[in-house]
N, C-alpha and C. Protein backbone atom coordinates (compact mmCIF):
# COMPACT_ATOMS: atom_id res chain seq x y z
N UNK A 1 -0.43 1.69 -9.62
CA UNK A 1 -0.38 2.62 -8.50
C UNK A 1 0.50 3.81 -8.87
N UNK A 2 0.14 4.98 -8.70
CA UNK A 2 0.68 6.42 -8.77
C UNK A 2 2.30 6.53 -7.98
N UNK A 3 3.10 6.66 -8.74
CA UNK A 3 4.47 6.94 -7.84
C UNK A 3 4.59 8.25 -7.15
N UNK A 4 5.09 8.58 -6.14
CA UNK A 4 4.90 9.73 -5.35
C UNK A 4 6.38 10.47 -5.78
N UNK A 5 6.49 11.46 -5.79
CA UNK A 5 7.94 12.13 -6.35
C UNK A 5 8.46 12.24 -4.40
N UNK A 6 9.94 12.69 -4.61
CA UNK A 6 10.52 12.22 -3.14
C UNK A 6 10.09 13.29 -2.46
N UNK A 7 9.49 13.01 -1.23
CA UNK A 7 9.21 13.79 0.10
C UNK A 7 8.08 14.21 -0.40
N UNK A 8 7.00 13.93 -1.11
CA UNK A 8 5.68 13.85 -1.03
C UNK A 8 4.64 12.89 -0.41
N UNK A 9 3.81 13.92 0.35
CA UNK A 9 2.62 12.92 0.77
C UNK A 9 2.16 11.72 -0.40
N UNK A 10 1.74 10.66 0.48
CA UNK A 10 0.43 10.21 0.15
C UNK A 10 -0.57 9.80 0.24
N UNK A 11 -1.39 10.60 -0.58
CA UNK A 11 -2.63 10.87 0.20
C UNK A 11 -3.85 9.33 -0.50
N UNK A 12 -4.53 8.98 0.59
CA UNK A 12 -5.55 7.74 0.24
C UNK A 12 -6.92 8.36 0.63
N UNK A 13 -7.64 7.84 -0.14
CA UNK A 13 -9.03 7.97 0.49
C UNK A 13 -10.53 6.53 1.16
N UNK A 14 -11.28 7.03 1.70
CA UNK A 14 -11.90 5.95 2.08
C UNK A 14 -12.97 6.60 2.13
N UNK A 15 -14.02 5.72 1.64
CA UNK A 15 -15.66 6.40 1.45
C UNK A 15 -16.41 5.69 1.84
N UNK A 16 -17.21 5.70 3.15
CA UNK A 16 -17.43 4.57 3.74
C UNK A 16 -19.23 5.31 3.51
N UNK A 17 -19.74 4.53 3.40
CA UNK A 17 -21.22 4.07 2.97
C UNK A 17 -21.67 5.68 2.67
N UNK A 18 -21.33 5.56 1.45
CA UNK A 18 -21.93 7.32 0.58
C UNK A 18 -23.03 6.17 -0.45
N UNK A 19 -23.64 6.69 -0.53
CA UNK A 19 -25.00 5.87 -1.02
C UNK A 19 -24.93 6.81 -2.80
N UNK A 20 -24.36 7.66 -3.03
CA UNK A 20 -24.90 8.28 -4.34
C UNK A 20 -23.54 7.84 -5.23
N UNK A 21 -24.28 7.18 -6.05
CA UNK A 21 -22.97 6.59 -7.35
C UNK A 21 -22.65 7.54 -7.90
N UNK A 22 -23.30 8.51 -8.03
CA UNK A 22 -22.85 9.94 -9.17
C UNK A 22 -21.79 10.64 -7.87
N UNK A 23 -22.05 11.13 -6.89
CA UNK A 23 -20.77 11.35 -5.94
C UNK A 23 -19.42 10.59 -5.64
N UNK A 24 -19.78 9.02 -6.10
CA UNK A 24 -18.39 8.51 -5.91
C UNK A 24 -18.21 8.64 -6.80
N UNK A 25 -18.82 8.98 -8.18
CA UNK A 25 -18.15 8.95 -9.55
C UNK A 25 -16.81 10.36 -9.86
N UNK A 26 -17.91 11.40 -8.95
CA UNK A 26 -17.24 12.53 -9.06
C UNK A 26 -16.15 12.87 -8.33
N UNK A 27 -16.06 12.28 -6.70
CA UNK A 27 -15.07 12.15 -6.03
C UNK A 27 -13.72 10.97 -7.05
N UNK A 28 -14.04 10.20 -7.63
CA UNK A 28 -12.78 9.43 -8.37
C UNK A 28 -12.68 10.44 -9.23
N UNK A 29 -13.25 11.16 -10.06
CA UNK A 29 -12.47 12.43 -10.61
C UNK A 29 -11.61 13.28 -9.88
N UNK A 30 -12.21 13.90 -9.07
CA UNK A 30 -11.23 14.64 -8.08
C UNK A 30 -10.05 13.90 -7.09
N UNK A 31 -10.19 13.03 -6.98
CA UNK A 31 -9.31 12.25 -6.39
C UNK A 31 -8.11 12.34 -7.53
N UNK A 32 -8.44 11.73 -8.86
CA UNK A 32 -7.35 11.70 -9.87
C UNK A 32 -6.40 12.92 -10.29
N UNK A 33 -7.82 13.91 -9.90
CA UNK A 33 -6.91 14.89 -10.36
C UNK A 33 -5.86 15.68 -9.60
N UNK A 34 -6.33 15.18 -8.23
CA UNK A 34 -5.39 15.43 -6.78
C UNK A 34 -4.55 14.29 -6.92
N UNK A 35 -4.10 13.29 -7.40
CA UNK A 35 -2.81 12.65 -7.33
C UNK A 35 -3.17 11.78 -6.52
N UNK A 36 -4.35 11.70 -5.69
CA UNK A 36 -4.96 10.74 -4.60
C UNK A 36 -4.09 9.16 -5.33
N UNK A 37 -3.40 8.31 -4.32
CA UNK A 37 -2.83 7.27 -4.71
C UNK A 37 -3.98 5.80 -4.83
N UNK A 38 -4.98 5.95 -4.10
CA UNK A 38 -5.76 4.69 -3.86
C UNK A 38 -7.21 5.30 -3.14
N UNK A 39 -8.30 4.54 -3.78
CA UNK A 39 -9.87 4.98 -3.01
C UNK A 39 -10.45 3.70 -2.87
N UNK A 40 -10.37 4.00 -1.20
CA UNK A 40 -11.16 2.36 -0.55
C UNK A 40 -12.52 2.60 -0.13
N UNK A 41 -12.95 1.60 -0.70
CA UNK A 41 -14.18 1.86 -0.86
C UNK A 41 -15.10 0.73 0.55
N UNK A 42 -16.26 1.27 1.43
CA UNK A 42 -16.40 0.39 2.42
C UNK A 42 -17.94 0.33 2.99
N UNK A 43 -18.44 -0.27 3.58
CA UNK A 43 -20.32 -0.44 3.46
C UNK A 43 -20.63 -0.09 2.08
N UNK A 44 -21.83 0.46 1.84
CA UNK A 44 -22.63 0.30 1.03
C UNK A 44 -22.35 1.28 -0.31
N UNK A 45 -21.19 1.60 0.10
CA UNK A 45 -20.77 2.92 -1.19
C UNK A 45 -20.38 1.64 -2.40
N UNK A 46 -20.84 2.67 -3.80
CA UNK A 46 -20.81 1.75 -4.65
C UNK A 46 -19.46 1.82 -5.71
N UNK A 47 -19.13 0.49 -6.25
CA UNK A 47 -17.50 0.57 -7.04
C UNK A 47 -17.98 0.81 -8.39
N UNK A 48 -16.67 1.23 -8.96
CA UNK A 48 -17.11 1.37 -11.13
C UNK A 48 -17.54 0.11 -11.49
N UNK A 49 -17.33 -1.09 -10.27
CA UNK A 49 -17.67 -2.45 -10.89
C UNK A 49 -19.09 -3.43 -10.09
N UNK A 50 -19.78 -3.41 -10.53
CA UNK A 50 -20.78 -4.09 -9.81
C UNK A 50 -20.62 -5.88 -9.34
N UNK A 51 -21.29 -6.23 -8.56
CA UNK A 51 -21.04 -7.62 -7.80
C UNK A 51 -21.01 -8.27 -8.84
N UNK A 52 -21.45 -8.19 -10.10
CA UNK A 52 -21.71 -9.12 -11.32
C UNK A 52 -20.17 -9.16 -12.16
N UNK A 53 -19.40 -7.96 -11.98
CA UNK A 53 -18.52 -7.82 -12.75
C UNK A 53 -18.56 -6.81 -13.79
N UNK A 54 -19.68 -6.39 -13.69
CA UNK A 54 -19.82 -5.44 -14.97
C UNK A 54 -19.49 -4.24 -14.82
N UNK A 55 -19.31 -2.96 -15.64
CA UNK A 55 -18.95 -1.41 -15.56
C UNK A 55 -19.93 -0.76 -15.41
N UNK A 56 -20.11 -0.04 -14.27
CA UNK A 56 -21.56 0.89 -14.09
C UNK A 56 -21.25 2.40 -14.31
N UNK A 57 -22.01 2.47 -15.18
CA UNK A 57 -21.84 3.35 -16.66
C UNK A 57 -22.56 4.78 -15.81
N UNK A 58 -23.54 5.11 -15.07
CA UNK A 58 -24.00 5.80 -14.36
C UNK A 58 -22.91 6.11 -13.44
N UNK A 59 -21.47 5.49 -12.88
CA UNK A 59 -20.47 6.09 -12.27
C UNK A 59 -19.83 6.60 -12.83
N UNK A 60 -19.40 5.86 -14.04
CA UNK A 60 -18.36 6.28 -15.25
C UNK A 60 -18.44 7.77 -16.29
N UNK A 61 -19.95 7.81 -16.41
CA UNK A 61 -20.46 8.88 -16.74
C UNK A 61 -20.14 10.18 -16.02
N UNK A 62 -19.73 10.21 -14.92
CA UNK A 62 -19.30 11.50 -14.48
C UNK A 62 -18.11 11.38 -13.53
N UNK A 63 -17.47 10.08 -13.76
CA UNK A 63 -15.61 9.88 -13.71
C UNK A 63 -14.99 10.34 -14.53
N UNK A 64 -15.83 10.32 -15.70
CA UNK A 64 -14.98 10.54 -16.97
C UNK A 64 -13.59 10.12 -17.48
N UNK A 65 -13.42 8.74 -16.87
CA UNK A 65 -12.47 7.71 -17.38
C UNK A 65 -11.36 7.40 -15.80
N UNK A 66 -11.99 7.94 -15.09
CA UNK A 66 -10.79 8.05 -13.58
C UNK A 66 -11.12 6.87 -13.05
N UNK A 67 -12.32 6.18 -13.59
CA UNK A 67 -13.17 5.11 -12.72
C UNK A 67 -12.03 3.95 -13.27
N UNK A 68 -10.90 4.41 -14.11
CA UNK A 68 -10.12 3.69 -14.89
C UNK A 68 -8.68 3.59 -14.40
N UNK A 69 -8.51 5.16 -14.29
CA UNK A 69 -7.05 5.08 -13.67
C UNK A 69 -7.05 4.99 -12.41
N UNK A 70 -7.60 5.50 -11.70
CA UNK A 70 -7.67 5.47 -10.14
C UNK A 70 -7.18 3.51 -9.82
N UNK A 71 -6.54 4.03 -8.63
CA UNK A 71 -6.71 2.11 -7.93
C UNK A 71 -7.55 2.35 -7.39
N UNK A 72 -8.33 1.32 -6.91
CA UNK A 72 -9.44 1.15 -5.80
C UNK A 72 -9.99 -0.23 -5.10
N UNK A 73 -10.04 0.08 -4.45
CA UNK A 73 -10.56 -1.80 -3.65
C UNK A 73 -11.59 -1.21 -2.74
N UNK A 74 -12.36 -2.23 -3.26
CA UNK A 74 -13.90 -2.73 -1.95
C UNK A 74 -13.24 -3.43 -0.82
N UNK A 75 -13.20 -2.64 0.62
CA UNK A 75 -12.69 -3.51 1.53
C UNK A 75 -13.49 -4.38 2.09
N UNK A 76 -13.19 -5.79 2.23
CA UNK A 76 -13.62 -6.92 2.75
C UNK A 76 -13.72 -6.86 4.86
N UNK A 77 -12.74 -6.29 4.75
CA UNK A 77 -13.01 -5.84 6.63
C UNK A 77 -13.55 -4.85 6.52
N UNK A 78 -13.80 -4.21 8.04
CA UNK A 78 -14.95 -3.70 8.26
C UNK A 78 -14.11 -1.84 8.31
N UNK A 79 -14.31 -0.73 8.34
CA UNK A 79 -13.50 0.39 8.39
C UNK A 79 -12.64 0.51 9.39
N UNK A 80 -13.20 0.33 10.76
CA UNK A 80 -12.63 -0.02 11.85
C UNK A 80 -11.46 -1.00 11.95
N UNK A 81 -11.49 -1.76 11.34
CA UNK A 81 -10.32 -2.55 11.43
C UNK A 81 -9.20 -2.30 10.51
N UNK A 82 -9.78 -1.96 9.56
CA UNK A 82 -9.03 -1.28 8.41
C UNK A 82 -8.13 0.01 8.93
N UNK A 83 -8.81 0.85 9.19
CA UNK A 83 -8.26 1.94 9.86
C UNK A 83 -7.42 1.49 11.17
N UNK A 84 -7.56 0.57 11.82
CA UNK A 84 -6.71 -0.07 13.10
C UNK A 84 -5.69 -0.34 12.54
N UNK A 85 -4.99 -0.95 11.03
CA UNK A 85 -3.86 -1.17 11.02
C UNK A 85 -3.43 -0.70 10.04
N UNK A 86 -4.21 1.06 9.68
CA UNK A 86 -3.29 2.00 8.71
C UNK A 86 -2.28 2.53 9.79
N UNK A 87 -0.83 2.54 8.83
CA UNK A 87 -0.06 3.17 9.39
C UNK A 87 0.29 4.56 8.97
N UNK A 88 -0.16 5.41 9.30
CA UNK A 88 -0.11 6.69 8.92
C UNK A 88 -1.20 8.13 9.42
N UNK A 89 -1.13 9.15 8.89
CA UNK A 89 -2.44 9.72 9.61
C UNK A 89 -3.66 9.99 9.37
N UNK A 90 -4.73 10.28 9.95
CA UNK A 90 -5.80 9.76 9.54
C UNK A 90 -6.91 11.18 9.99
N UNK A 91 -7.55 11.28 8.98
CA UNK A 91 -7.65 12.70 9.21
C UNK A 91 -9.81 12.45 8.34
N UNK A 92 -10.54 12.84 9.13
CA UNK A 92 -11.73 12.54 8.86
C UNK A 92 -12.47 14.06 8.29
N UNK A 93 -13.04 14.09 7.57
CA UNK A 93 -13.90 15.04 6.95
C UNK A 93 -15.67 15.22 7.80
N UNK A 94 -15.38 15.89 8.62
CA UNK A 94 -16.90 15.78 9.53
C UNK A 94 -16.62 17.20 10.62
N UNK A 95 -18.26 17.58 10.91
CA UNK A 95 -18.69 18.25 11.94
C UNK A 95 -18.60 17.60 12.82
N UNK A 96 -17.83 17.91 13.82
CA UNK A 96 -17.58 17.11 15.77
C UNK A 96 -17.57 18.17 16.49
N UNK A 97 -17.58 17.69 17.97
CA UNK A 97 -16.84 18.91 18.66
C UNK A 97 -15.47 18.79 19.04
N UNK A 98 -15.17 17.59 17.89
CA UNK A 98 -13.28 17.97 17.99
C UNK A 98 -12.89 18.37 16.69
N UNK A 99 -13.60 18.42 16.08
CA UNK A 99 -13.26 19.80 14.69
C UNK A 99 -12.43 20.63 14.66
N UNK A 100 -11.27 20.85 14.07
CA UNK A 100 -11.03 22.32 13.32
C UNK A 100 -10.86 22.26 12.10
N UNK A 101 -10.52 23.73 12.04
CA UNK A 101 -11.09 24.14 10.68
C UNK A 101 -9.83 23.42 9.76
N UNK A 102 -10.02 22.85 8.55
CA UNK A 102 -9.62 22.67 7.55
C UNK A 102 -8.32 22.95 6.87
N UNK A 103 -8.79 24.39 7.21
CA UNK A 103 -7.20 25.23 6.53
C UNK A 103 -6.25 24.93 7.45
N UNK A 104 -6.18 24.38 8.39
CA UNK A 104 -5.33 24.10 9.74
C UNK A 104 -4.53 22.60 9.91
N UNK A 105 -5.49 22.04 9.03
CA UNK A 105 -5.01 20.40 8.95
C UNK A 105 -3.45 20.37 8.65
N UNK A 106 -3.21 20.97 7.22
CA UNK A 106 -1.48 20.79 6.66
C UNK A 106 -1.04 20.98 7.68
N UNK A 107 -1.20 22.33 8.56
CA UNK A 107 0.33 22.25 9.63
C UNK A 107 0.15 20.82 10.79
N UNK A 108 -1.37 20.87 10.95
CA UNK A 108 -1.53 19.42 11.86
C UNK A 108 -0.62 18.29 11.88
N UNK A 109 -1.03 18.28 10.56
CA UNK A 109 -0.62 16.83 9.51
C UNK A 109 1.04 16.83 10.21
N UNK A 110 1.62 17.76 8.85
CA UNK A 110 3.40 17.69 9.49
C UNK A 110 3.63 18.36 10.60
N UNK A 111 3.23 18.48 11.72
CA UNK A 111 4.28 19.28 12.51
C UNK A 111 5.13 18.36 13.57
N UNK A 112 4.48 17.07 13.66
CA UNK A 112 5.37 16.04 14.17
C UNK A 112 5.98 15.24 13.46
N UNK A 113 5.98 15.57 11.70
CA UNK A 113 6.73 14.72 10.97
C UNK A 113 8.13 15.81 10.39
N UNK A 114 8.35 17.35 10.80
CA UNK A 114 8.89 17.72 10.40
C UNK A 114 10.36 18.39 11.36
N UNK A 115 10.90 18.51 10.86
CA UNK A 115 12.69 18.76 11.75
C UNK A 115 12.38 20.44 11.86
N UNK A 116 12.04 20.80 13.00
CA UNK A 116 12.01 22.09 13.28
C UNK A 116 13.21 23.05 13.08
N UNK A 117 14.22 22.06 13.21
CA UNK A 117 15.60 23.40 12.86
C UNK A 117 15.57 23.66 11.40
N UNK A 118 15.04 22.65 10.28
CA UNK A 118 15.10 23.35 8.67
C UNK A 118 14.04 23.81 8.51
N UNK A 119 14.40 24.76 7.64
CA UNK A 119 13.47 25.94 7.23
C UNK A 119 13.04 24.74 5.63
N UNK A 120 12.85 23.22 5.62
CA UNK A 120 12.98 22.67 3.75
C UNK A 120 11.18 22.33 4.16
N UNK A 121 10.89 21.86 3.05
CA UNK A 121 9.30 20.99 2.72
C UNK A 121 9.18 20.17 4.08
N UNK A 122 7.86 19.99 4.68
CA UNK A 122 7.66 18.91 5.44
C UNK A 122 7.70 17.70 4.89
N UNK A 123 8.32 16.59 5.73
CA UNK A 123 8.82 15.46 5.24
C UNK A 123 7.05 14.46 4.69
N UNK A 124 7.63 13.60 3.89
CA UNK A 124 6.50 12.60 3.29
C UNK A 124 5.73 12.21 4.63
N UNK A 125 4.44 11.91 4.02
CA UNK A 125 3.60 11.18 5.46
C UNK A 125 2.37 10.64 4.75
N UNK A 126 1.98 9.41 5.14
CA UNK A 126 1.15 8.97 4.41
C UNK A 126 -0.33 9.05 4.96
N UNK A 127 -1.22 9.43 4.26
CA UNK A 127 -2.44 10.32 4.96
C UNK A 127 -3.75 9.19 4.52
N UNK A 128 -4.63 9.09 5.39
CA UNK A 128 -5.81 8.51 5.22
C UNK A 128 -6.72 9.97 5.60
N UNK A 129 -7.83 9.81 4.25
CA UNK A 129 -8.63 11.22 4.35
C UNK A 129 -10.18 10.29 4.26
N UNK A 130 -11.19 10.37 4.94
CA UNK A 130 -12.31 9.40 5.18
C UNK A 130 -13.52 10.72 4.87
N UNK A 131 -14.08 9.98 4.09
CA UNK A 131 -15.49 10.69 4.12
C UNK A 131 -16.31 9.85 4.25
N UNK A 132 -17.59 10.52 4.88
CA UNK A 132 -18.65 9.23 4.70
C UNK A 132 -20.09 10.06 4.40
N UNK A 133 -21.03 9.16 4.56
CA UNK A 133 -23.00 9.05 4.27
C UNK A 133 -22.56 10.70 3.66
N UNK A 134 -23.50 11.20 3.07
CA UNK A 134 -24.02 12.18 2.97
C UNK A 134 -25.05 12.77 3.51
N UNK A 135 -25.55 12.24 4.63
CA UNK A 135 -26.98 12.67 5.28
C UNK A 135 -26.72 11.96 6.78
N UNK A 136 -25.88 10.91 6.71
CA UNK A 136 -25.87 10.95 8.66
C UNK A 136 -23.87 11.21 9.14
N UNK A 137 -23.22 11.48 7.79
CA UNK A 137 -21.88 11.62 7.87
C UNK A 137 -20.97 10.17 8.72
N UNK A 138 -19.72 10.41 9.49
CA UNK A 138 -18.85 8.95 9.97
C UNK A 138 -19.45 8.67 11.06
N UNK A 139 -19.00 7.23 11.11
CA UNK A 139 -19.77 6.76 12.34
C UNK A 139 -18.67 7.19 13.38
N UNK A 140 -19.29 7.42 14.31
CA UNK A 140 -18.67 7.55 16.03
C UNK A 140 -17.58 6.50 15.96
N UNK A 141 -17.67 5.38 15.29
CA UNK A 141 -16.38 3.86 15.78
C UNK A 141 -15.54 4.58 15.04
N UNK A 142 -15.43 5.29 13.74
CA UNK A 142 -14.34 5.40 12.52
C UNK A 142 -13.75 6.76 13.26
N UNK A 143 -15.04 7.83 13.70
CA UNK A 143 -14.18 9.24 13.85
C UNK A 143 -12.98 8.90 15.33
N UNK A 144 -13.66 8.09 16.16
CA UNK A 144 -12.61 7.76 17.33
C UNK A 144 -11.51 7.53 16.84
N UNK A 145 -11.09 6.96 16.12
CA UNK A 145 -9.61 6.52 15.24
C UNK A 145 -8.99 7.40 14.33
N UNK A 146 -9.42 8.44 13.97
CA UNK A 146 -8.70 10.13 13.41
C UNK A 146 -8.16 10.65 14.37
N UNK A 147 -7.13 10.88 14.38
CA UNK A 147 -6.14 11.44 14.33
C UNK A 147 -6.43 12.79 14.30
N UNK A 148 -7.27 13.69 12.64
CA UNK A 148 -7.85 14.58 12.77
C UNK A 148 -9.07 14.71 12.38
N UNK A 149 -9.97 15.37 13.03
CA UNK A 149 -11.55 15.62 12.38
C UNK A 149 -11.50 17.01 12.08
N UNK A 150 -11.56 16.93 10.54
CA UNK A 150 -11.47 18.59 9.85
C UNK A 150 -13.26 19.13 9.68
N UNK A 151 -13.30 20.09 9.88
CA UNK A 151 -14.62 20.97 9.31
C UNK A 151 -14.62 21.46 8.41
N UNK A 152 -15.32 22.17 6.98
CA UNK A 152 -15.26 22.83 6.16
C UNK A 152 -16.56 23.74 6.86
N UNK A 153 -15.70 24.93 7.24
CA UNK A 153 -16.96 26.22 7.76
C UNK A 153 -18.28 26.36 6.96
N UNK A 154 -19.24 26.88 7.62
CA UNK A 154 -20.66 26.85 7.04
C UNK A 154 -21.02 28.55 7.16
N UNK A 155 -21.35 29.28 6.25
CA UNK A 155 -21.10 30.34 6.17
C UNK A 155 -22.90 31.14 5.97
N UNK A 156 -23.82 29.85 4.98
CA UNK A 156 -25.13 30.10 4.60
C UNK A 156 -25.96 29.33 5.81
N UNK A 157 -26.92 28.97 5.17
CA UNK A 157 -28.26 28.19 6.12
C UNK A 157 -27.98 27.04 5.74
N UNK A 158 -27.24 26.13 4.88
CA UNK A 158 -27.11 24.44 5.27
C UNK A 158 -26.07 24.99 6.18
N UNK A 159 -26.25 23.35 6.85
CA UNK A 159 -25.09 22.66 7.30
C UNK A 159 -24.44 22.32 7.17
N UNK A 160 -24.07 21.61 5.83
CA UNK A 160 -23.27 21.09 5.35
C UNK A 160 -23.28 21.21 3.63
N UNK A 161 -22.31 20.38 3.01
CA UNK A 161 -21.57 20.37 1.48
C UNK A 161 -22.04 19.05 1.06
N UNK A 162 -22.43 19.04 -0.32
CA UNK A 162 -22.49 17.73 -0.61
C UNK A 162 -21.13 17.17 -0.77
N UNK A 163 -21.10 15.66 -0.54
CA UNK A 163 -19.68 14.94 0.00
C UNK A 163 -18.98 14.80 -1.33
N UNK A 164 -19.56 15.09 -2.24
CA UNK A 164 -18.19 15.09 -3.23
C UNK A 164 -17.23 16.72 -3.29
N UNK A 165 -18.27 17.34 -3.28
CA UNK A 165 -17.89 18.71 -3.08
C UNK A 165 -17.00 18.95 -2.01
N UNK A 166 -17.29 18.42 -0.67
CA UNK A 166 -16.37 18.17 0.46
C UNK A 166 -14.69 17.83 0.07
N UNK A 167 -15.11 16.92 -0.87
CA UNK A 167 -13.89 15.97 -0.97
C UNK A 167 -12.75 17.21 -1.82
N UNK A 168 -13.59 17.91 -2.86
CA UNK A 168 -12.61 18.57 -3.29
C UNK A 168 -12.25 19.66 -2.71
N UNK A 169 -12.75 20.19 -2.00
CA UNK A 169 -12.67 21.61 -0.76
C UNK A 169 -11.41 20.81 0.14
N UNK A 170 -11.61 19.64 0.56
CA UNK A 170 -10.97 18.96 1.76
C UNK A 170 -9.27 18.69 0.90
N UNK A 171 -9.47 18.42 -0.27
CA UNK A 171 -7.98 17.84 -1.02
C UNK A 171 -7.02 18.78 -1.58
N UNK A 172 -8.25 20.18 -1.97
CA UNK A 172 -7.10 21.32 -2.89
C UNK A 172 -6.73 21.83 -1.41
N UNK A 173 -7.67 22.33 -0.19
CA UNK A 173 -7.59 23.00 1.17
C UNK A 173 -5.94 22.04 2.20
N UNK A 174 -6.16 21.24 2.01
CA UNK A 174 -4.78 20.24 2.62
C UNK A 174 -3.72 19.98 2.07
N UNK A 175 -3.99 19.65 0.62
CA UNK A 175 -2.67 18.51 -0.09
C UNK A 175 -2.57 19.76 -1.06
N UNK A 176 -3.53 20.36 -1.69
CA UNK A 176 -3.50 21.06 -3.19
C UNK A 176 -2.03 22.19 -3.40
């Protein structure tokens, strides 16, 4: 596990049923390279390790060795419950109509973890950042339990980012 230097976040992630192995491959790159401490992995999203035990080389292939350093666990409970007894904040990557924008999250994040009379760094806080599906996004049970639901603005004719792409817009835009 990644040691955090003092009065730094840390930041976790959770990828709850992203169906494309080449996106979680690429999100554990970006995760690594954001300092991300741990990626929990939950429904049907797939691990560097298959049920057999073996290394799935089609993830690894575009981890480019993160599928290595990264920690990660397949959670055995369900997100919902998981998320019921993170202690920390919890901040979801999705279009809602309790959305804001992105660039807005950091002050979100600390402004109840920080001592308004010093002008120093906002204090450590340990962050759960959730992405999910790529085509139907979090379920309604998981976004109820954020804390925050961030948007990344849509500027062309999609709607949306593919979710690895998200992930790194969402990690340099907050933590970076």
């Amino acid at each position: 596990m990644k040691k955090m230097a003092s009065g730094q976040s840390e930041v976790l992630l959770l990828l709850h049923d992203i169906r494309s192995i080449h996106n979680v491959g690429s999100i554990f790159r970006t995760a690594d390279a954001f300092g991300v401490t741990r990626i929990f992995l939950s429904g049907y999203t797939p691990a560097p390790i298959d049920r057999f035990g073996r290394r799935r080389a089609d993830l690894a292939k575009v981890a480019l060795g993160a599928e290595k350093s990264m920690a990660w666990e397949k959670l055995e409970e369900s997100p919902v419950e998981f998320i019921e007894k993170f202690d920390g904040k919890i901040v979801a990557i999705e279009q809602d109509s309790r959305s804001v924008d992105y660039r807005d999250v950091r002050a979100k994040v600390y402004r109840k973890n920080s001592d308004s009379s010093k002008k120093s760094t906002p204090s450590a806080v340990k962050i759960l950042l959730i992405l999910g599906n790529e085509v139907g996004g979090i379920n309604r049970d998981i976004l109820d339990l954020a804390d925050i639901i961030a948007e990344i603005p849509m500027r062309g004719t999609k709607e949306s980012l593919n979710v690895s792409v998200a992930a790194g817009i969402a990690l340099f835009g907050i933590f970076g």
